[in-house]
N, C-alpha and C. Protein backbone atom coordinates (compact mmCIF):
# COMPACT_ATOMS: atom_id res chain seq x y z
N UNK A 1 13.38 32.42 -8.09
CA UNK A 1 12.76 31.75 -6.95
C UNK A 1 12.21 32.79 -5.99
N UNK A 2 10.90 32.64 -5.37
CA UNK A 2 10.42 33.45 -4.55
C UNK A 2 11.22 33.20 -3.37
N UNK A 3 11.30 34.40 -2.90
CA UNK A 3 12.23 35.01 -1.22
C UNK A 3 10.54 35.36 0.02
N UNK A 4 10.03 34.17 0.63
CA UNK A 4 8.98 34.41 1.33
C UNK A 4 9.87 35.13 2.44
N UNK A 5 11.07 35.39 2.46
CA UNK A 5 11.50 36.10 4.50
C UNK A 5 12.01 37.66 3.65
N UNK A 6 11.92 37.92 2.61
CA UNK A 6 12.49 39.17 2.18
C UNK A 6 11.29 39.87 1.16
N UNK A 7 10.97 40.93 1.69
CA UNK A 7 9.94 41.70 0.74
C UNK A 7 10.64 41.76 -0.80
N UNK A 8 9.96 42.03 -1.85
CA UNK A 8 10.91 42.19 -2.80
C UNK A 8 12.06 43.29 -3.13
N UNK A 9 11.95 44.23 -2.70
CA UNK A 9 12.51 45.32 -2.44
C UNK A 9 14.09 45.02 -1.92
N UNK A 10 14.09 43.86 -1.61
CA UNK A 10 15.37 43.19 -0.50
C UNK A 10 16.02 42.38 -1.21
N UNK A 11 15.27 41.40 -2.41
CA UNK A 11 15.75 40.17 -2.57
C UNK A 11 17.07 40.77 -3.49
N UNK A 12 18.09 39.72 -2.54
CA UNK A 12 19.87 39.73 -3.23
C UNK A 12 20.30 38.38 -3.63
N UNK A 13 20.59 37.99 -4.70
CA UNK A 13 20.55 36.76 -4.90
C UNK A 13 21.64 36.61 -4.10
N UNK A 14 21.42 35.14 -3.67
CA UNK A 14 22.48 34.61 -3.21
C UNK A 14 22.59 35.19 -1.17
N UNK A 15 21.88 35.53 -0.80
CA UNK A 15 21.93 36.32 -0.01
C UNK A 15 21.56 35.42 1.48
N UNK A 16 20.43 34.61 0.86
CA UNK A 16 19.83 34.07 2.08
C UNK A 16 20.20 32.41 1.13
N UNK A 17 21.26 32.08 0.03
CA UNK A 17 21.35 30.79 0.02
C UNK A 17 22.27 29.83 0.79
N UNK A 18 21.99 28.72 1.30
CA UNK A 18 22.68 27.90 2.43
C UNK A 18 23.06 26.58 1.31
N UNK A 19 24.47 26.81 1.50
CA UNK A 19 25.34 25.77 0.97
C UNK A 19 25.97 24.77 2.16
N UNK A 20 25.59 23.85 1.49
CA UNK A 20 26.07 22.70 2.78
C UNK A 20 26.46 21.37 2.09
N UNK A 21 27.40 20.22 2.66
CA UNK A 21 27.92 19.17 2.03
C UNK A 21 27.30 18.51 2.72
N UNK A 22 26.95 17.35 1.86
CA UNK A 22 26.55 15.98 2.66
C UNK A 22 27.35 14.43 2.08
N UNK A 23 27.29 14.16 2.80
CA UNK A 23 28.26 12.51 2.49
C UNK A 23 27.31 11.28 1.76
N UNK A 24 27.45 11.05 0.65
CA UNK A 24 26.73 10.15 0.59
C UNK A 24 27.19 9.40 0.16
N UNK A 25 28.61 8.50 0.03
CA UNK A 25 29.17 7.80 0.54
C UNK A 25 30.32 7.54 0.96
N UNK A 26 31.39 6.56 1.96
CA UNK A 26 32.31 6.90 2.14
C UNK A 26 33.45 7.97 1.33
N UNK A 27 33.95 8.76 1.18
CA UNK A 27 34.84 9.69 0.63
C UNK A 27 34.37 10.64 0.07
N UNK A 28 33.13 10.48 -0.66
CA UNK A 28 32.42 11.31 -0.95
C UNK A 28 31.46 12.36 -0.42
N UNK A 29 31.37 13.68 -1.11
CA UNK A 29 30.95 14.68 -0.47
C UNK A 29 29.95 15.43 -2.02
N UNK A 30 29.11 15.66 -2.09
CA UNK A 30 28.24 16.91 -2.67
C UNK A 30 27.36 18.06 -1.94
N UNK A 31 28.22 19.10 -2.97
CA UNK A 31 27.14 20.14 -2.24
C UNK A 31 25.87 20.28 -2.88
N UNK A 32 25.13 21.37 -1.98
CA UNK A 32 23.47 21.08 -2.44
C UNK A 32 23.47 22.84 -1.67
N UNK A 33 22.65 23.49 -2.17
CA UNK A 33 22.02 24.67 -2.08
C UNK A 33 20.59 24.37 -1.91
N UNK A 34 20.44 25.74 -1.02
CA UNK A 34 18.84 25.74 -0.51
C UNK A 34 18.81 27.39 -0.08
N UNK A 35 17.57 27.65 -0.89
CA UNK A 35 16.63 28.74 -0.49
C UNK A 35 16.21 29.18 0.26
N UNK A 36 15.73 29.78 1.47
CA UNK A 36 14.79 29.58 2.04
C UNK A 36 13.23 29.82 1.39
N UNK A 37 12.21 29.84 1.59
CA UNK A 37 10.94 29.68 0.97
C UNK A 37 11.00 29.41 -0.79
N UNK A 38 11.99 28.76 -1.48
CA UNK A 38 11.84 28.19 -2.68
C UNK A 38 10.89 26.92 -2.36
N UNK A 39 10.38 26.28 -3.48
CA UNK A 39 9.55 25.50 -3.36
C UNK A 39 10.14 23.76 -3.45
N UNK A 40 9.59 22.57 -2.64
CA UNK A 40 10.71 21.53 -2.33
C UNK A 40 9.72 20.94 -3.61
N UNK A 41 8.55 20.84 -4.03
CA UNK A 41 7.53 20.33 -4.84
C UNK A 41 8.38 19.40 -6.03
N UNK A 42 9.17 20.57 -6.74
CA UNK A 42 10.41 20.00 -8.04
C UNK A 42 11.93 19.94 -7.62
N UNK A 43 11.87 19.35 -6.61
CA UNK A 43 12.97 19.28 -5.97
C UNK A 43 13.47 17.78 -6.31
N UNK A 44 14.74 17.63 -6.97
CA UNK A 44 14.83 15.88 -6.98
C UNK A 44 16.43 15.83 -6.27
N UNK A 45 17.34 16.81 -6.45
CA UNK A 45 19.00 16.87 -5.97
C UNK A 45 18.80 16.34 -4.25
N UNK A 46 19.13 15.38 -3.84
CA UNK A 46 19.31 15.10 -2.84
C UNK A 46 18.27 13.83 -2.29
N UNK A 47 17.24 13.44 -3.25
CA UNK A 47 16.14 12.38 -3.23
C UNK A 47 16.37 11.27 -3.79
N UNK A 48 15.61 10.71 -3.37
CA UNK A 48 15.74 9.08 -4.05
C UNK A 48 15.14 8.50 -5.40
N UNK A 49 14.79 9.84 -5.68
CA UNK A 49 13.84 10.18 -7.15
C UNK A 49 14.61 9.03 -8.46
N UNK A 50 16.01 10.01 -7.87
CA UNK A 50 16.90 10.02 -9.33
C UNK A 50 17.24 8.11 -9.35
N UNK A 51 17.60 7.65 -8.73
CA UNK A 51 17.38 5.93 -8.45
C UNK A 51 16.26 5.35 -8.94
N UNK A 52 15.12 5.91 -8.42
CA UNK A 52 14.39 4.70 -8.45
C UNK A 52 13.03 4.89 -9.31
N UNK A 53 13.26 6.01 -10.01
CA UNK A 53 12.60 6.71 -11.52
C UNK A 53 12.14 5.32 -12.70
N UNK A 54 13.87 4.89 -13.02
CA UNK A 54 13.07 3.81 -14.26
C UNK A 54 12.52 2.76 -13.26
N UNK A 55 12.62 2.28 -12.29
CA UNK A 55 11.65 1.07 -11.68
C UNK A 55 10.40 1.36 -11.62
N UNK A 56 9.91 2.83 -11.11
CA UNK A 56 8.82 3.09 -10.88
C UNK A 56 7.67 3.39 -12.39
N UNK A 57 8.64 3.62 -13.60
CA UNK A 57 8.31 3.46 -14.88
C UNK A 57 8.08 2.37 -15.41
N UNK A 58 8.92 1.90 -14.70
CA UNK A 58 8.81 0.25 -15.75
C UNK A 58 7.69 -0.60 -14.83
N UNK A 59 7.21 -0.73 -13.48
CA UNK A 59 6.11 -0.98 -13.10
C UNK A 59 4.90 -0.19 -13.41
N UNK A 60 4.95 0.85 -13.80
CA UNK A 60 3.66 1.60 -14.01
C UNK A 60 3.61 0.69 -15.25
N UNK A 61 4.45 0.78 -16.64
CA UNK A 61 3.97 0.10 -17.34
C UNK A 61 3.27 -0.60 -17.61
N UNK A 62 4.13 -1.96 -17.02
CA UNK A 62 3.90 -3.75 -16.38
C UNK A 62 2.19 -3.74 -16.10
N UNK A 63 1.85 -2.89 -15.02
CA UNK A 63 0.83 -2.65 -14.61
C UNK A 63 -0.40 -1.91 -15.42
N UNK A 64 -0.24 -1.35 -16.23
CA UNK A 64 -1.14 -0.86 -17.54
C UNK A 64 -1.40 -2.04 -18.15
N UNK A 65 -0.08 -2.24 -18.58
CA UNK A 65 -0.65 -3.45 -19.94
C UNK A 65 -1.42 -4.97 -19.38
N UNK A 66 -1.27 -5.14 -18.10
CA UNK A 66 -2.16 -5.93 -17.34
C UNK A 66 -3.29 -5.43 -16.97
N UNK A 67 -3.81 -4.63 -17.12
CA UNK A 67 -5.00 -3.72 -16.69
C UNK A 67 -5.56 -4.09 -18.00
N UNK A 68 -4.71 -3.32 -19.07
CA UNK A 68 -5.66 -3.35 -20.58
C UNK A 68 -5.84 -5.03 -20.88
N UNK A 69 -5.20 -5.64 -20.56
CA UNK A 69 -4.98 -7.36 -21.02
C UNK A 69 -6.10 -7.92 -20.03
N UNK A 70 -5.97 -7.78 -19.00
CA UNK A 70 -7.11 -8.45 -18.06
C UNK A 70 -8.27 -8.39 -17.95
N UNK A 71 -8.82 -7.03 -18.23
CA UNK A 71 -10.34 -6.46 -17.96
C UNK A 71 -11.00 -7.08 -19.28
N UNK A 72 -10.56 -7.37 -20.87
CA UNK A 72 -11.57 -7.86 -21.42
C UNK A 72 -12.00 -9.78 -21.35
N UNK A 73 -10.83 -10.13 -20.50
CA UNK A 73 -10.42 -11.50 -20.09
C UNK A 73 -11.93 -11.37 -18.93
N UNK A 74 -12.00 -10.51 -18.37
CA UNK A 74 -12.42 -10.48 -17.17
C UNK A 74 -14.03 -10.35 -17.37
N UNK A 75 -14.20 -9.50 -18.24
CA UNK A 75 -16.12 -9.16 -18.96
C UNK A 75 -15.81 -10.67 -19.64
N UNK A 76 -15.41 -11.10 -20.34
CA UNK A 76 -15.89 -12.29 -21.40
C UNK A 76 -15.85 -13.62 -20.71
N UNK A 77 -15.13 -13.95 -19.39
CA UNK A 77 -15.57 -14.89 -18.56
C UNK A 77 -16.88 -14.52 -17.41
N UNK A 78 -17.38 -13.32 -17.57
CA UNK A 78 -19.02 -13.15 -17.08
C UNK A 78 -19.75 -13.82 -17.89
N UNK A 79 -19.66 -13.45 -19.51
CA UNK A 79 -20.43 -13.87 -20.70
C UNK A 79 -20.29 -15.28 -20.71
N UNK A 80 -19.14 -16.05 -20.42
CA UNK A 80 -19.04 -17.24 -20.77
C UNK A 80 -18.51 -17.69 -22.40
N UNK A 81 -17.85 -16.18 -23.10
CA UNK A 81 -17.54 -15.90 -24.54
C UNK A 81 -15.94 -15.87 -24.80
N UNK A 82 -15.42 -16.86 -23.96
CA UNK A 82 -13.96 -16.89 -24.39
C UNK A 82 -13.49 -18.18 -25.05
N UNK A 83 -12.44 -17.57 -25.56
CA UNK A 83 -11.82 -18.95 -26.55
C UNK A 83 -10.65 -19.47 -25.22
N UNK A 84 -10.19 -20.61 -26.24
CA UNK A 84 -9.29 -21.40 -25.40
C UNK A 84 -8.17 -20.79 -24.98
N UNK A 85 -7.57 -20.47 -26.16
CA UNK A 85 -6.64 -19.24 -26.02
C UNK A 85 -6.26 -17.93 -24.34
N UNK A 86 -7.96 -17.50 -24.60
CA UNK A 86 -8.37 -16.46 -23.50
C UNK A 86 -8.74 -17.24 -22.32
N UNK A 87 -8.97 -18.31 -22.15
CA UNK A 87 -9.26 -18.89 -20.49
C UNK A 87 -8.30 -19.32 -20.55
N UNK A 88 -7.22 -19.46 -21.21
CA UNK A 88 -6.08 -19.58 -20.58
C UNK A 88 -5.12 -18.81 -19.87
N UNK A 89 -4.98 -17.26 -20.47
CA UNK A 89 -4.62 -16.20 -20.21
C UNK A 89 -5.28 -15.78 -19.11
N UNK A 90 -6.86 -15.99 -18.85
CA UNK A 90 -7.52 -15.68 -17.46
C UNK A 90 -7.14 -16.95 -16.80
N UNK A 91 -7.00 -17.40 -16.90
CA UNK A 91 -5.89 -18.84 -15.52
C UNK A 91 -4.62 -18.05 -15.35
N UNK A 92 -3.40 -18.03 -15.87
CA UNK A 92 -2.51 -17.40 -15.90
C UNK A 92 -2.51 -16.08 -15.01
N UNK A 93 -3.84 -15.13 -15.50
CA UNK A 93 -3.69 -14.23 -14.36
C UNK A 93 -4.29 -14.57 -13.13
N UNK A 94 -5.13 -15.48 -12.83
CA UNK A 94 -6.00 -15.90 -11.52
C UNK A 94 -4.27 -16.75 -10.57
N UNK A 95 -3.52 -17.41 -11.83
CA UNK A 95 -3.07 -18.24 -10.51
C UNK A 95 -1.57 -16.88 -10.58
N UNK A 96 -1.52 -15.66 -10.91
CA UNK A 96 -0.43 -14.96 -10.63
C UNK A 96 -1.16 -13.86 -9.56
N UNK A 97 -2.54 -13.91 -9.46
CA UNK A 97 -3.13 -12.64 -8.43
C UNK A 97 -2.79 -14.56 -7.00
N UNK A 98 -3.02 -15.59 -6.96
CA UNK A 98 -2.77 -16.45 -6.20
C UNK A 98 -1.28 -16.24 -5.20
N UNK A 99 -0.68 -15.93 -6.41
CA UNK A 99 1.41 -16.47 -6.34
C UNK A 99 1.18 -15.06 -5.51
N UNK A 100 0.62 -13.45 -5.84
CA UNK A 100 1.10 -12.54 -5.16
C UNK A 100 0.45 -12.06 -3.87
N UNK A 101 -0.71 -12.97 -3.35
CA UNK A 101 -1.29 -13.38 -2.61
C UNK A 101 -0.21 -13.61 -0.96
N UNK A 102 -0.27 -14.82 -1.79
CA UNK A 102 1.01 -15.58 -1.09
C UNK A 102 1.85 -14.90 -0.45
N UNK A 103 2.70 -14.38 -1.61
CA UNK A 103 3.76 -13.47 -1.71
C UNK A 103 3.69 -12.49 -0.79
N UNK A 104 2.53 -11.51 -0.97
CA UNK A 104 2.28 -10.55 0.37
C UNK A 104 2.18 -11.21 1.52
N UNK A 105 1.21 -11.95 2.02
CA UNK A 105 1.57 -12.95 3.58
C UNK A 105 3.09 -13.04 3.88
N UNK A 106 4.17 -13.78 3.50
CA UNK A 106 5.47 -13.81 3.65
C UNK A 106 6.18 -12.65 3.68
N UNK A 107 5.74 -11.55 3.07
CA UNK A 107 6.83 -10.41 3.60
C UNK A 107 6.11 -9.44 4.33
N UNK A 108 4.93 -9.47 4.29
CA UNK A 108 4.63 -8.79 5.77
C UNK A 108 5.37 -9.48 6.84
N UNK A 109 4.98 -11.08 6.92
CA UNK A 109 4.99 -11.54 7.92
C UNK A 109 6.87 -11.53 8.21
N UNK A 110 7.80 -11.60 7.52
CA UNK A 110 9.49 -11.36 7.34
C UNK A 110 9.52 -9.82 8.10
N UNK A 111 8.73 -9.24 7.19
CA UNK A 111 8.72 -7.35 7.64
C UNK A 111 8.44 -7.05 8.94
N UNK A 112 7.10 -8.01 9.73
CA UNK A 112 7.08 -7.67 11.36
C UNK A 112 8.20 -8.16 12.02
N UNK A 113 8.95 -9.52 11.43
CA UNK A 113 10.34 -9.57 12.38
C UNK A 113 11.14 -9.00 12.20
N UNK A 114 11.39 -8.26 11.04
CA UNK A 114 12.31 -7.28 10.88
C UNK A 114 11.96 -6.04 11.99
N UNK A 115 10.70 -5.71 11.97
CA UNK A 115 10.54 -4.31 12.73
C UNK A 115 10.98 -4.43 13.98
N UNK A 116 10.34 -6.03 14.47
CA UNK A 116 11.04 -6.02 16.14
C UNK A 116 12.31 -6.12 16.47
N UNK A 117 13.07 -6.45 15.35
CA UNK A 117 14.47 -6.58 15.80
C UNK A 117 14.83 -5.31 15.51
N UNK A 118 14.60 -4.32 14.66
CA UNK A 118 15.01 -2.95 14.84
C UNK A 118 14.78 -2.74 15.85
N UNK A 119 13.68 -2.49 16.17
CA UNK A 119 12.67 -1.74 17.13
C UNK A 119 13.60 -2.23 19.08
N UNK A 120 13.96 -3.72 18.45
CA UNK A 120 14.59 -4.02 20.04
C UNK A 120 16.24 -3.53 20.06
N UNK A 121 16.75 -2.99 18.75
CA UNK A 121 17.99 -2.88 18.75
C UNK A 121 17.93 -1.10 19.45
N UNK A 122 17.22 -0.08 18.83
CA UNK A 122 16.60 1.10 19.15
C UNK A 122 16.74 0.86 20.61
N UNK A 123 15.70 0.54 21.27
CA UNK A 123 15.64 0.21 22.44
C UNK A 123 16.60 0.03 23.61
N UNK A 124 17.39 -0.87 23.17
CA UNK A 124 18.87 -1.33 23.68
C UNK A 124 19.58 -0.03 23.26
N UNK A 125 20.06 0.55 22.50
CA UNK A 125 20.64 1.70 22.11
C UNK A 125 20.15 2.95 23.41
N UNK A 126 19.09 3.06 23.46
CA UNK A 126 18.64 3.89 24.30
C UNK A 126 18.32 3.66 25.60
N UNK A 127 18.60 2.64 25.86
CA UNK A 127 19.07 2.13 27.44
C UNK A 127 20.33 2.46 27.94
N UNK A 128 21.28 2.21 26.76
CA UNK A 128 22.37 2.51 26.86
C UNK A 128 23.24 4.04 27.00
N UNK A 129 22.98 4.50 26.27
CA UNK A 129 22.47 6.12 26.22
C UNK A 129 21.96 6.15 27.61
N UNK A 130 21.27 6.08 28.07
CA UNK A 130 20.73 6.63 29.10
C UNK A 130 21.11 6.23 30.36
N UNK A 131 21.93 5.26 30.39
CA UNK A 131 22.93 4.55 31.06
C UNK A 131 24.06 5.67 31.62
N UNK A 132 24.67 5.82 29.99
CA UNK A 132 26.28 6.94 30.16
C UNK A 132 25.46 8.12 30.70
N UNK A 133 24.43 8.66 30.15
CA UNK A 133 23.61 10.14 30.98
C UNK A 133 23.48 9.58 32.55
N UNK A 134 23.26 9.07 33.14
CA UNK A 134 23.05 8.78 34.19
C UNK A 134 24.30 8.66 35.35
N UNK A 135 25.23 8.24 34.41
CA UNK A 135 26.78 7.51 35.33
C UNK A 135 27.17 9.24 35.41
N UNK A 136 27.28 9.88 33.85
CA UNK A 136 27.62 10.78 34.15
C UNK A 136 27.61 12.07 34.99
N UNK A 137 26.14 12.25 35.07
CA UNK A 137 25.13 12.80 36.54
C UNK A 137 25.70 12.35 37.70
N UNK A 138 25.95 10.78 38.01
CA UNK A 138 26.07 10.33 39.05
C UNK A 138 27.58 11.03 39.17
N UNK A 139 28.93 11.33 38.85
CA UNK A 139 29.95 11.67 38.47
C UNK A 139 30.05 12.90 38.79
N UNK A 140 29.56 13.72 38.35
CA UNK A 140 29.21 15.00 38.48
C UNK A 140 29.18 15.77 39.95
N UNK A 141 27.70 14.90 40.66
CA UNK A 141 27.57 14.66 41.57
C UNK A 141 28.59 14.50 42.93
N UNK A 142 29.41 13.66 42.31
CA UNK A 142 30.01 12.86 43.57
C UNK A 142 31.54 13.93 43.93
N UNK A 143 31.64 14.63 42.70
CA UNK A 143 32.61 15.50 42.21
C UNK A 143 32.68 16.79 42.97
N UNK A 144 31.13 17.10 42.76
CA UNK A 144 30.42 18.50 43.81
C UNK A 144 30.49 18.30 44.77
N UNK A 145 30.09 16.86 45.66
CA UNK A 145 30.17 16.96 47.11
C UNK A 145 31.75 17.50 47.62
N UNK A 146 32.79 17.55 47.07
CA UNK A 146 33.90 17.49 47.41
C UNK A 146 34.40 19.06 47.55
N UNK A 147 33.19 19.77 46.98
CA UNK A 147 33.41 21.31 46.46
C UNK A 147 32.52 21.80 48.08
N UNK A 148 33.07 21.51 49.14
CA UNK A 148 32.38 22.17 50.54
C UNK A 148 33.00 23.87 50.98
N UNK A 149 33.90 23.99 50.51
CA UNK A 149 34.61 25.14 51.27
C UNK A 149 35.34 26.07 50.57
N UNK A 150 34.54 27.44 51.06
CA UNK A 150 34.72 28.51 50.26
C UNK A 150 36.27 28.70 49.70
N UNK A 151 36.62 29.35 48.55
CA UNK A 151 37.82 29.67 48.35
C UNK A 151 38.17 30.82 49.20
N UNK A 152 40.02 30.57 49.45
CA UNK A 152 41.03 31.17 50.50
C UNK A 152 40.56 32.47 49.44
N UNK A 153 40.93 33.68 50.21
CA UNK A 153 40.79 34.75 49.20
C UNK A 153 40.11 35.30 48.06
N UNK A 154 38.86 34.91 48.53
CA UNK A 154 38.35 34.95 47.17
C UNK A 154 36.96 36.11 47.78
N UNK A 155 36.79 37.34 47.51
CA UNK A 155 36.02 38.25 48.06
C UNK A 155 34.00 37.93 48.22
N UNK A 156 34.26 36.59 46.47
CA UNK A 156 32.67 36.33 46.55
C UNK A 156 32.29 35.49 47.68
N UNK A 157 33.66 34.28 47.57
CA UNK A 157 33.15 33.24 48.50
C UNK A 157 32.51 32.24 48.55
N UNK A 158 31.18 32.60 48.93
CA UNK A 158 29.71 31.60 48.58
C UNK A 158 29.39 31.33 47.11
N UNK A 159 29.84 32.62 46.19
CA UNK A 159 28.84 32.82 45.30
C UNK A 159 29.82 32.17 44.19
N UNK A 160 31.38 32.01 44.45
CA UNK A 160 32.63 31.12 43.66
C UNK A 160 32.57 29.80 43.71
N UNK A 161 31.80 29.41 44.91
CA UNK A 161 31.30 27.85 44.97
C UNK A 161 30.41 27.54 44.00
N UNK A 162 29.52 28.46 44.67
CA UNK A 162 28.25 27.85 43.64
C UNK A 162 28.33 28.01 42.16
N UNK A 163 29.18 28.94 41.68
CA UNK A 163 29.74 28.56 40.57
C UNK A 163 30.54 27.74 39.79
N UNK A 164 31.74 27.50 40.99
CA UNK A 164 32.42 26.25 40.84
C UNK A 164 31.33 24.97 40.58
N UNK A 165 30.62 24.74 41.77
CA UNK A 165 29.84 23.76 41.53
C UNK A 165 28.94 24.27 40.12
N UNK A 166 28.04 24.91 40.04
CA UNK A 166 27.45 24.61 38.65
C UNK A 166 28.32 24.55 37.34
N UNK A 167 29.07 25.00 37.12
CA UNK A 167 30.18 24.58 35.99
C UNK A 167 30.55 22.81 35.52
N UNK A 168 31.04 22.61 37.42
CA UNK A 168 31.40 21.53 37.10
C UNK A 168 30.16 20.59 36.80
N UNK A 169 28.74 20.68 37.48
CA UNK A 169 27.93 19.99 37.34
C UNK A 169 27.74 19.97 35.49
N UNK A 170 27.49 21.16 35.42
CA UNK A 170 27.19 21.39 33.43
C UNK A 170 28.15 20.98 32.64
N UNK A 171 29.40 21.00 32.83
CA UNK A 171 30.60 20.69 32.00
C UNK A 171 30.29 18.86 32.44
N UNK A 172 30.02 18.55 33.05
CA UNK A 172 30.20 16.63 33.36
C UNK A 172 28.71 16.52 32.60
């Protein structure tokens, strides 16, 4: 694997690789290695590749052999040169391009209420959030006013406050 942050002169295997666990599902843990400048192009360990490979095969298929099946259905009802057989098969596909017609209207239209109810749950989440940031500021705050008077013995003085106070402000 090419090392783009190390001239070649440098490259140590193993040197610049980052091993890290990820959870992918309860109890479970796999590790996964990474390169830096290796290439992500043939990358499938950690993608959704490995799942959803035979679906995306088995529709490419589906979808060929309806391509090759339809298009001479499709020239021979220009001509007006089909048997009974074949205008039937071109019905069949006219009322299944109909059914998926349909079909698309209803889950877009399912899919935009889905987005707003994410989209309003997000929202609420980050009100909330910004809620506890805020109380906590306010907290902070109310904490510092109380910080008026220099420490007994203390040679800085001024400069132990204002540290006191920024600590406590950053730590809240």
């Amino acid at each position: 694997r090419p090392h783009l942050l190390l001239p070649a002169s440098v490259r140590l295997p193993g040197l610049c690789t980052m091993v890290y666990t990820r959870i992918t599902q309860p109890g479970q843990r796999r590790k996964y290695t990474y390169e830096p400048g290796s290439s992500l192009l043939f990358r499938f360990s950690g993608t959704v590749i490995p799942a959803v490979w035979h679906m995306a095969l088995l529709t490419f298929l589906v979808t060929s052999i309806s391509c090759v099946a339809y298009d001479p259905l499709r020239r021979g009802a220009k001509d007006q040169a089909l048997e009974p057989w074949q205008k039937l098969m071109l019905n069949i596909f006219r009322d299944m391009e109909r059914v998926l017609q349909y079909f698309t209207g209803f889950v877009t239209f399912i899919l935009g209420f889905f987005n707003s109810i994410v989209f309003n749950r997000w929202w609420h989440m980050r009100e909330l959030c910004g809620n506890i940031v805020e109380a906590s500021q306010n907290t902070a705050m109310h904490i510092a006013i109380f910080f008026v008077r220099e420490p007994v013995g203390h040679e800085e003085g001024h400069s132990a406050l204002q540290a006191a106070r920024r600590d406590l402000v950053r730590l809240l």
